[in-house]
N, C-alpha and C. Protein backbone atom coordinates (compact mmCIF):
# COMPACT_ATOMS: atom_id res chain seq x y z
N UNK A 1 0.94 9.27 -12.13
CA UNK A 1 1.20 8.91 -10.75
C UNK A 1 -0.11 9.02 -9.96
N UNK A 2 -0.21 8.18 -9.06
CA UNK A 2 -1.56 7.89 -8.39
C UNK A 2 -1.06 8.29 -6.98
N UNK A 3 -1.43 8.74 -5.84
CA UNK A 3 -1.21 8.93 -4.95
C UNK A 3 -2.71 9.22 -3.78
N UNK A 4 -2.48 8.48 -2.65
CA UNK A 4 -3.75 8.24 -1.52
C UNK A 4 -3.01 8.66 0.03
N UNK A 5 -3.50 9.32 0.77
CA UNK A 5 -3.05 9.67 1.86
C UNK A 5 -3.91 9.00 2.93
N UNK A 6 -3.77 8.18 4.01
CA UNK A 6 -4.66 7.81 4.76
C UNK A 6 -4.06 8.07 6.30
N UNK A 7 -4.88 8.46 7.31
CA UNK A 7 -4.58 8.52 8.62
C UNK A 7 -4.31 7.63 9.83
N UNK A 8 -3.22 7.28 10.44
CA UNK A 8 -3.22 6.16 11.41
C UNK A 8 -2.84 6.80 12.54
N UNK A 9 -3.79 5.95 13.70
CA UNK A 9 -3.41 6.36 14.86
C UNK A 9 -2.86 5.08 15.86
N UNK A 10 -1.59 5.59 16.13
CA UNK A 10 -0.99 4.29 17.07
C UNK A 10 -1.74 3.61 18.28
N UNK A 11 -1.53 2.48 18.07
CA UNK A 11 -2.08 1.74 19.13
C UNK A 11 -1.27 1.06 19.97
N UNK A 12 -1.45 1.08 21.26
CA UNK A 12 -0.80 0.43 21.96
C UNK A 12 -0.13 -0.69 21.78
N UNK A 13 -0.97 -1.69 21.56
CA UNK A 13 -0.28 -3.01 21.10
C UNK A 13 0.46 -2.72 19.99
N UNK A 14 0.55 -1.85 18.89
CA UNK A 14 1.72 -1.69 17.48
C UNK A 14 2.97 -1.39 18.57
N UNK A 15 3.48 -0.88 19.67
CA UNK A 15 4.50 -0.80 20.44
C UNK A 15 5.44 -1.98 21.18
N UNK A 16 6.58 -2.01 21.09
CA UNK A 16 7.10 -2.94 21.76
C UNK A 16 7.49 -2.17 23.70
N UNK A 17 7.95 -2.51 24.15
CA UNK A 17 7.88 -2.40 26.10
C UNK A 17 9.00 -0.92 26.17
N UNK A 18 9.18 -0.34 25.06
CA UNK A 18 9.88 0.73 25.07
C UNK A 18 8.49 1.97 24.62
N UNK A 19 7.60 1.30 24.34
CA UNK A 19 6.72 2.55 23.99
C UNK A 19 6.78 3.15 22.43
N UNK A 20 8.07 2.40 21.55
CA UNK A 20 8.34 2.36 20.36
C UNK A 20 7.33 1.95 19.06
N UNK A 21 6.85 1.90 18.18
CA UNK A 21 6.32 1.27 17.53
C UNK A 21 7.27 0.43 16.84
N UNK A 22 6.94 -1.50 16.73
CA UNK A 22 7.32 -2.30 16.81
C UNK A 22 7.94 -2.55 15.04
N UNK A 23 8.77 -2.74 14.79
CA UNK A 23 9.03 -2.50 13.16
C UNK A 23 8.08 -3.17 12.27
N UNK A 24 7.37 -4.88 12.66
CA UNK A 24 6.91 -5.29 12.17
C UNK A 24 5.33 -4.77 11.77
N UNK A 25 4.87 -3.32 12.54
CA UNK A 25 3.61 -2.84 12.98
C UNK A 25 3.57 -1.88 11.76
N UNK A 26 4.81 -1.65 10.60
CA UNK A 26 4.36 -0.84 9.42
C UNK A 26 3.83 -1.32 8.44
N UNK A 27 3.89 -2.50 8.26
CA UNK A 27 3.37 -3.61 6.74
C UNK A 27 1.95 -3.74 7.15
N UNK A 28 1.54 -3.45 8.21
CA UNK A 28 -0.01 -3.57 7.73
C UNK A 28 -0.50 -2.00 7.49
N UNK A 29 0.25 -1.15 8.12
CA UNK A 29 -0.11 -0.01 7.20
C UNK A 29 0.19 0.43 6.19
N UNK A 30 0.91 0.03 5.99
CA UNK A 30 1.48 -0.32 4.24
C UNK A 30 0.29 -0.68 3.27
N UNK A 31 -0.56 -1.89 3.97
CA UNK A 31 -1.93 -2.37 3.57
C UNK A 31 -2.67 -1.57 3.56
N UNK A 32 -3.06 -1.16 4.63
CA UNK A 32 -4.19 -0.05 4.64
C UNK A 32 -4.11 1.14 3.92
N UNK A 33 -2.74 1.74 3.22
CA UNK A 33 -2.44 2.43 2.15
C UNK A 33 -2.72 2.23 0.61
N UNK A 34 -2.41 1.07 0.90
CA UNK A 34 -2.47 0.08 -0.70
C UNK A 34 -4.22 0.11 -1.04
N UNK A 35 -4.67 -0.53 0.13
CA UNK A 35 -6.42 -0.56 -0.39
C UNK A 35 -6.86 0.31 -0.45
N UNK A 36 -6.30 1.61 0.42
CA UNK A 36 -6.93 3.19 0.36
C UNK A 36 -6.80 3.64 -1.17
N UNK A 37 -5.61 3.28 -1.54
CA UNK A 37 -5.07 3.91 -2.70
C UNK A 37 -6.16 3.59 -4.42
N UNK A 38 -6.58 2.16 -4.08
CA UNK A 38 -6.66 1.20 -5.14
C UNK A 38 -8.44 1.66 -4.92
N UNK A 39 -9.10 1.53 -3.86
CA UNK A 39 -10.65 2.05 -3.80
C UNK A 39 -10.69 3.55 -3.94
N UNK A 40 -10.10 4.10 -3.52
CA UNK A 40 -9.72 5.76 -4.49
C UNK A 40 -9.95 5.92 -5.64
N UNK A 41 -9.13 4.77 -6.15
CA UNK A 41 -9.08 5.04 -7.80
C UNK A 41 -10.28 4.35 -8.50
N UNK A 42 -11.55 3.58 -7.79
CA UNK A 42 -11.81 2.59 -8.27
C UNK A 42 -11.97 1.41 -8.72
N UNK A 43 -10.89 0.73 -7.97
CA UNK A 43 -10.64 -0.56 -7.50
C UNK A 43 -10.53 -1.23 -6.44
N UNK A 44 -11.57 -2.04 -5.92
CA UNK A 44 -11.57 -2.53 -4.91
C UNK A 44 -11.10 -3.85 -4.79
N UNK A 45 -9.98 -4.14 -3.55
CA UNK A 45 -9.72 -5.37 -3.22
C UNK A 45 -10.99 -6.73 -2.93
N UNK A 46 -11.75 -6.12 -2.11
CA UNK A 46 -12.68 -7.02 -2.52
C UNK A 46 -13.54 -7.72 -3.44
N UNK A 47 -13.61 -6.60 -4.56
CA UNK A 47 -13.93 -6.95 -5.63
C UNK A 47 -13.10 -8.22 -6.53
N UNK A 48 -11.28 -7.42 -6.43
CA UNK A 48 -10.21 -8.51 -7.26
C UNK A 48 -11.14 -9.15 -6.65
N UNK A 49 -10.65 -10.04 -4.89
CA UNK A 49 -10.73 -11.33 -4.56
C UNK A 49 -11.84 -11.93 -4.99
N UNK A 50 -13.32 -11.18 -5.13
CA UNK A 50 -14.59 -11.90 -5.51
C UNK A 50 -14.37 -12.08 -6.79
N UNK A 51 -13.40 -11.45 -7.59
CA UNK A 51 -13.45 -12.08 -9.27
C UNK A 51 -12.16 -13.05 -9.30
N UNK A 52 -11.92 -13.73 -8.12
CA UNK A 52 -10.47 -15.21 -8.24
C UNK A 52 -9.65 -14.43 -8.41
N UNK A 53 -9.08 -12.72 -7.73
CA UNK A 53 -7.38 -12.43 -7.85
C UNK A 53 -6.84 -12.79 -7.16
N UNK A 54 -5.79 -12.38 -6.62
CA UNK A 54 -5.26 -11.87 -5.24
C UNK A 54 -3.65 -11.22 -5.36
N UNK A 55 -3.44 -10.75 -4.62
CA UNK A 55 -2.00 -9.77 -4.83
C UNK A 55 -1.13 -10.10 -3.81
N UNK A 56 -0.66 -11.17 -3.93
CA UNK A 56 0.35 -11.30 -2.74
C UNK A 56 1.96 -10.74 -2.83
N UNK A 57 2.46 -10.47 -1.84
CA UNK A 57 3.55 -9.24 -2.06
C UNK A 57 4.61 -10.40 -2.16
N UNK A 58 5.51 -9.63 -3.15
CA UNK A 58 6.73 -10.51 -4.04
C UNK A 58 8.15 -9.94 -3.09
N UNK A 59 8.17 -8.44 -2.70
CA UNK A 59 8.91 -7.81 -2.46
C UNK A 59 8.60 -7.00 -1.29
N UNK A 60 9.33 -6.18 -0.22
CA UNK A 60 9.06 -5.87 0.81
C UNK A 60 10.31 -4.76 0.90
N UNK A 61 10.38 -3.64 0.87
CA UNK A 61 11.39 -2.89 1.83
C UNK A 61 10.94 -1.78 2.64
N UNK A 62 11.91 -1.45 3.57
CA UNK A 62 11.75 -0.62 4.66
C UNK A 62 13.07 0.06 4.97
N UNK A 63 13.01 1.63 5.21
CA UNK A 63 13.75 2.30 5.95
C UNK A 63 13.58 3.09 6.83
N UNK A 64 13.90 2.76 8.24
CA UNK A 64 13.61 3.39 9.99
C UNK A 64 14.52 4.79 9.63
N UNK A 65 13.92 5.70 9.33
CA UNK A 65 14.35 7.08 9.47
C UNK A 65 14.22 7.76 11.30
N UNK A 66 13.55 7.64 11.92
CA UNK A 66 12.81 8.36 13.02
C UNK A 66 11.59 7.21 13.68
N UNK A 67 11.44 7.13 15.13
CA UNK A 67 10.47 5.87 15.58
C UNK A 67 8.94 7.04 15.62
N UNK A 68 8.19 6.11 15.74
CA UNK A 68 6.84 6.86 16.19
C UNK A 68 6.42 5.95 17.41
N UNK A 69 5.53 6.45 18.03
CA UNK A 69 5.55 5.86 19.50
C UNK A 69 3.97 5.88 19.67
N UNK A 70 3.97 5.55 21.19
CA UNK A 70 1.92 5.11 21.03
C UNK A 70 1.45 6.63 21.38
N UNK A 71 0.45 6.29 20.53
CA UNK A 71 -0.65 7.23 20.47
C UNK A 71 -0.66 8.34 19.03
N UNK A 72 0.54 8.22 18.87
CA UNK A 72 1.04 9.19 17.16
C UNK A 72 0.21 9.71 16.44
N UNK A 73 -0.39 10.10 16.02
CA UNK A 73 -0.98 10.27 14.48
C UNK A 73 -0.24 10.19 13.48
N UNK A 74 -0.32 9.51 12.27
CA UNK A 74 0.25 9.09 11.50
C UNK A 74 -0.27 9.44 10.15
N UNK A 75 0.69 9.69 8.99
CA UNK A 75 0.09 9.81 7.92
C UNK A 75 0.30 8.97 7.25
N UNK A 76 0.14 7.96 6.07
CA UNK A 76 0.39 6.85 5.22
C UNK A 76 0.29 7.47 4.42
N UNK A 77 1.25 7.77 3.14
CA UNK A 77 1.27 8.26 1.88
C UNK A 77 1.40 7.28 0.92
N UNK A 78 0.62 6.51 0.05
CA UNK A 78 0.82 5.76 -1.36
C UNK A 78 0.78 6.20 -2.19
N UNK A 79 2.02 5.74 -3.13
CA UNK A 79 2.45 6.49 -4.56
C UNK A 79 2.58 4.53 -5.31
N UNK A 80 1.67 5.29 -6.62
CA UNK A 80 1.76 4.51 -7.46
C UNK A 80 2.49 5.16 -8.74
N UNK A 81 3.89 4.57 -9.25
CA UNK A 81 4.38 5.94 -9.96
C UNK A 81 3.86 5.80 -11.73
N UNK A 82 3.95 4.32 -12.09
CA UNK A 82 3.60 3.68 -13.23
C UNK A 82 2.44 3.18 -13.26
N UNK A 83 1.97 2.93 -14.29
CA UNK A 83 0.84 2.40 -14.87
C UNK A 83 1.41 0.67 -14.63
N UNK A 84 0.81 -0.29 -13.67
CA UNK A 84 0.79 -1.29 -13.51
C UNK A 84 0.43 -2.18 -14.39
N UNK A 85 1.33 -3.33 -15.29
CA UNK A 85 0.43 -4.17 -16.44
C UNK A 85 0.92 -5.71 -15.49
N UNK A 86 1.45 -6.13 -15.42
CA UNK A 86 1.41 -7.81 -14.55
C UNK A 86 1.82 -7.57 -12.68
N UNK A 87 2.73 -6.69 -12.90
CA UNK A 87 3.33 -6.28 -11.39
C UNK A 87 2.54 -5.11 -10.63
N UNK A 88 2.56 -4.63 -9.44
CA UNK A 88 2.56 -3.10 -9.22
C UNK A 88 3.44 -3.36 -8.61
N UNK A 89 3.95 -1.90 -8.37
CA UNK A 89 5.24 -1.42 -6.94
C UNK A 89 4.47 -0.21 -6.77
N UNK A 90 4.33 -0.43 -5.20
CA UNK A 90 3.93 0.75 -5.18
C UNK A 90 5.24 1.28 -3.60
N UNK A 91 5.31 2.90 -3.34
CA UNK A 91 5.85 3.21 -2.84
C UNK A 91 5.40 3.91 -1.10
N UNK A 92 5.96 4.40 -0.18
CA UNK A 92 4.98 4.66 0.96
C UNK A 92 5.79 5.36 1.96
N UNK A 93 5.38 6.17 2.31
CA UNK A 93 5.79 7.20 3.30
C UNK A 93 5.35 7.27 4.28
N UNK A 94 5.45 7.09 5.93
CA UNK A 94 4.88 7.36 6.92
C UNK A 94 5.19 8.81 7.41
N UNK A 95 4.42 9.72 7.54
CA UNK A 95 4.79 10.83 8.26
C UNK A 95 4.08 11.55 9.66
N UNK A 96 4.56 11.91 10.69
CA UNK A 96 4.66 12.10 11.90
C UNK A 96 4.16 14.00 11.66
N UNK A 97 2.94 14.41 11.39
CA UNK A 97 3.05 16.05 10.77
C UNK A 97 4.26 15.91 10.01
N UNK A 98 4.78 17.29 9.45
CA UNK A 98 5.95 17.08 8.40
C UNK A 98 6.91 16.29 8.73
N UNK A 99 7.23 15.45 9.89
CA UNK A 99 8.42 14.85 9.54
C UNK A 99 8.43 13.24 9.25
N UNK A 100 8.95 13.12 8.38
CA UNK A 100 9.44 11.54 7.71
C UNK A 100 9.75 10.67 8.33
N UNK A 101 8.87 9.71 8.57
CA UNK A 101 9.44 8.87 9.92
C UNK A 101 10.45 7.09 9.63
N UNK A 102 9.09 7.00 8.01
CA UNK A 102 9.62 5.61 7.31
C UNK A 102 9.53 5.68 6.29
N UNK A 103 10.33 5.19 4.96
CA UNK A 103 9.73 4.70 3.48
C UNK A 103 9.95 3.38 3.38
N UNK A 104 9.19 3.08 2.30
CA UNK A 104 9.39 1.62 2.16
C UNK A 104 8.54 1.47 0.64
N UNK A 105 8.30 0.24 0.63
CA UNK A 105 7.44 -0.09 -1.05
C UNK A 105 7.11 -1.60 -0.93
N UNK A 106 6.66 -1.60 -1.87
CA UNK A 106 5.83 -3.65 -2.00
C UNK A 106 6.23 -3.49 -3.47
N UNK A 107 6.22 -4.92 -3.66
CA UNK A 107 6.00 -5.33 -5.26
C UNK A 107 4.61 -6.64 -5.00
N UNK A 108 3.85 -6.55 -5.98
CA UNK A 108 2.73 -7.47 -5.69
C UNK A 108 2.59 -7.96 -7.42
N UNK A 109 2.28 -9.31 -7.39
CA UNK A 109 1.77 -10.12 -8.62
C UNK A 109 0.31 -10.21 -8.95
N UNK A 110 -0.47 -10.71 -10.00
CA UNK A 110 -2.17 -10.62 -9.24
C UNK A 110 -1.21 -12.56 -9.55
N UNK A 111 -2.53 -13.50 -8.87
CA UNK A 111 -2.17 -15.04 -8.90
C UNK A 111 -3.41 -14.98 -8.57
N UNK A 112 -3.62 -16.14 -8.97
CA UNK A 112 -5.34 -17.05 -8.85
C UNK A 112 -5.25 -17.33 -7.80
N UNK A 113 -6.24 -17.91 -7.16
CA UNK A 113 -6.76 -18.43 -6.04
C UNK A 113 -5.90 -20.33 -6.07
N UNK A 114 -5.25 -20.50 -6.68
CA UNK A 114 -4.24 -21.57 -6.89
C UNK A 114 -3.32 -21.14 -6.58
N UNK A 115 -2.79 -20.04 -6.60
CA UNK A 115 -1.67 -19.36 -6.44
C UNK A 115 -0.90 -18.98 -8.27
N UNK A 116 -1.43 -19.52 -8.80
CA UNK A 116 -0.63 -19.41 -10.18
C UNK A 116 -0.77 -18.02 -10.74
N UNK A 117 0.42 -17.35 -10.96
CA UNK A 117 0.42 -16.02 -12.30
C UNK A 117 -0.66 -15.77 -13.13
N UNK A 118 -1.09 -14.77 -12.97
CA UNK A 118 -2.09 -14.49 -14.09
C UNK A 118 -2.02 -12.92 -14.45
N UNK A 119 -3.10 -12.55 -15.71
CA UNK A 119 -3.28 -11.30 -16.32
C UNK A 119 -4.13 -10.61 -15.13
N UNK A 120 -3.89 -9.62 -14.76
CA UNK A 120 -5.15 -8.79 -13.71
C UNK A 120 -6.26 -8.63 -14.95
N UNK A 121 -7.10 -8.60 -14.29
CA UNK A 121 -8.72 -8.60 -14.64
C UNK A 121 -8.65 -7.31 -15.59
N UNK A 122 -9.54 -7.11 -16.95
CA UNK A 122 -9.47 -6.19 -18.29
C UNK A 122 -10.25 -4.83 -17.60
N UNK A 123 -11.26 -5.00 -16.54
CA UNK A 123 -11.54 -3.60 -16.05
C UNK A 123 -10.35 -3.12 -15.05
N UNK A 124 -9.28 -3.82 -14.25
CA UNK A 124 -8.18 -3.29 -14.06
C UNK A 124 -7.21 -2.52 -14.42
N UNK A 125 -6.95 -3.38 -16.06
CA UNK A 125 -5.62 -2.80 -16.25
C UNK A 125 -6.56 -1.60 -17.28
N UNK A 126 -7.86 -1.29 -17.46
CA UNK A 126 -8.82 -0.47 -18.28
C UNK A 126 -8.25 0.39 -17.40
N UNK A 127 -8.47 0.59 -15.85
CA UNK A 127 -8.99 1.09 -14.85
C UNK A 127 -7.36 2.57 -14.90
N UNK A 128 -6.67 1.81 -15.11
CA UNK A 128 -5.47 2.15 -14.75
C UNK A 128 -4.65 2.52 -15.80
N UNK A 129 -5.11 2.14 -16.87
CA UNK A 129 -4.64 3.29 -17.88
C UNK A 129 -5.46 4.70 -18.51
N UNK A 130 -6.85 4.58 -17.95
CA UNK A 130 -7.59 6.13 -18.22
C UNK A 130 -7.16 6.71 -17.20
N UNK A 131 -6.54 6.03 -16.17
CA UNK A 131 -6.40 7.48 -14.99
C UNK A 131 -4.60 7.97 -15.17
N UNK A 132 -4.00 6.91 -15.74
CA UNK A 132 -2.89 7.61 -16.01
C UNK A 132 -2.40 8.09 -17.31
N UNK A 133 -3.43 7.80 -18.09
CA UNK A 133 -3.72 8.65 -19.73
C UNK A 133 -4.27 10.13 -19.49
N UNK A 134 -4.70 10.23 -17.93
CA UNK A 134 -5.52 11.57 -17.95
C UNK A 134 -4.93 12.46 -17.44
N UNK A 135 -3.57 12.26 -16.61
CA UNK A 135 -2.56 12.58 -16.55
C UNK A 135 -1.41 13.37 -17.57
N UNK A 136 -1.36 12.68 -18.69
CA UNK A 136 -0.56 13.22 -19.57
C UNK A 136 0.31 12.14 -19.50
């Protein structure tokens, strides 16, 4: 299991006229989890895209436990639980200090720059089985 913690701080505009943060305002931190997670480990998104990947999300869920509002501090938790070979899923926690505010997860494909299915790149799926071989 791979796991990256990254810090967000609400911004005004992520709020809708209630002072709420807007539901659609978690999927990009969802992102900013995902790339935290993946340059952590040694993989950089920019890199896929400069070698023709890209990971566009197949799948999307979300559950509103508790709102966070402007100005928050935020925690983004990414859990990668498996060793990724064509798919990842990865999983995600927003937390408010200890309390649980959202979970949710992605499923992502790698696809060419055509959009077509492909194998992720051999220092990838390298990448990602020494760190979860080192694991146990």
């Amino acid at each position: 299991m791979l796991q990256s913690r990254v810090q967000i701080q609400v911004r005004y505009a992520e709020t809708d006229m209630m002072g709420i943060v807007y539901h659609g305002s978690y999927l990009p931190w969802f992102e900013v989890g995902r790339t935290t997670l993946l340059k952590e480990n040694g993989v950089s998104y920019r890199q896929l895209e400069n070698d023709g990947y890209h990971l566009p999300v197949l799948e999307v869920g979300m559950k509103y436990l508790r709102p966070a509002v402007y100005d928050d501090t935020l925690q983004v938790v990414t859990t990668l639980k498996e060793c990724p070979a064509l798919r990842i899923h990865l999983d995600y926690e927003i937390y408010r200090g200890d309390e649980l505010l959202v979970t949710g997860f992605t499923k992502h494909a790698f696809v060419n720059p055509a959009g077509h299915p492909v194998r992720p790149p051999a220092y990838f799926v390298q990448r990602m089985k020494s760190l979860f071989a080192a694991q146990g």
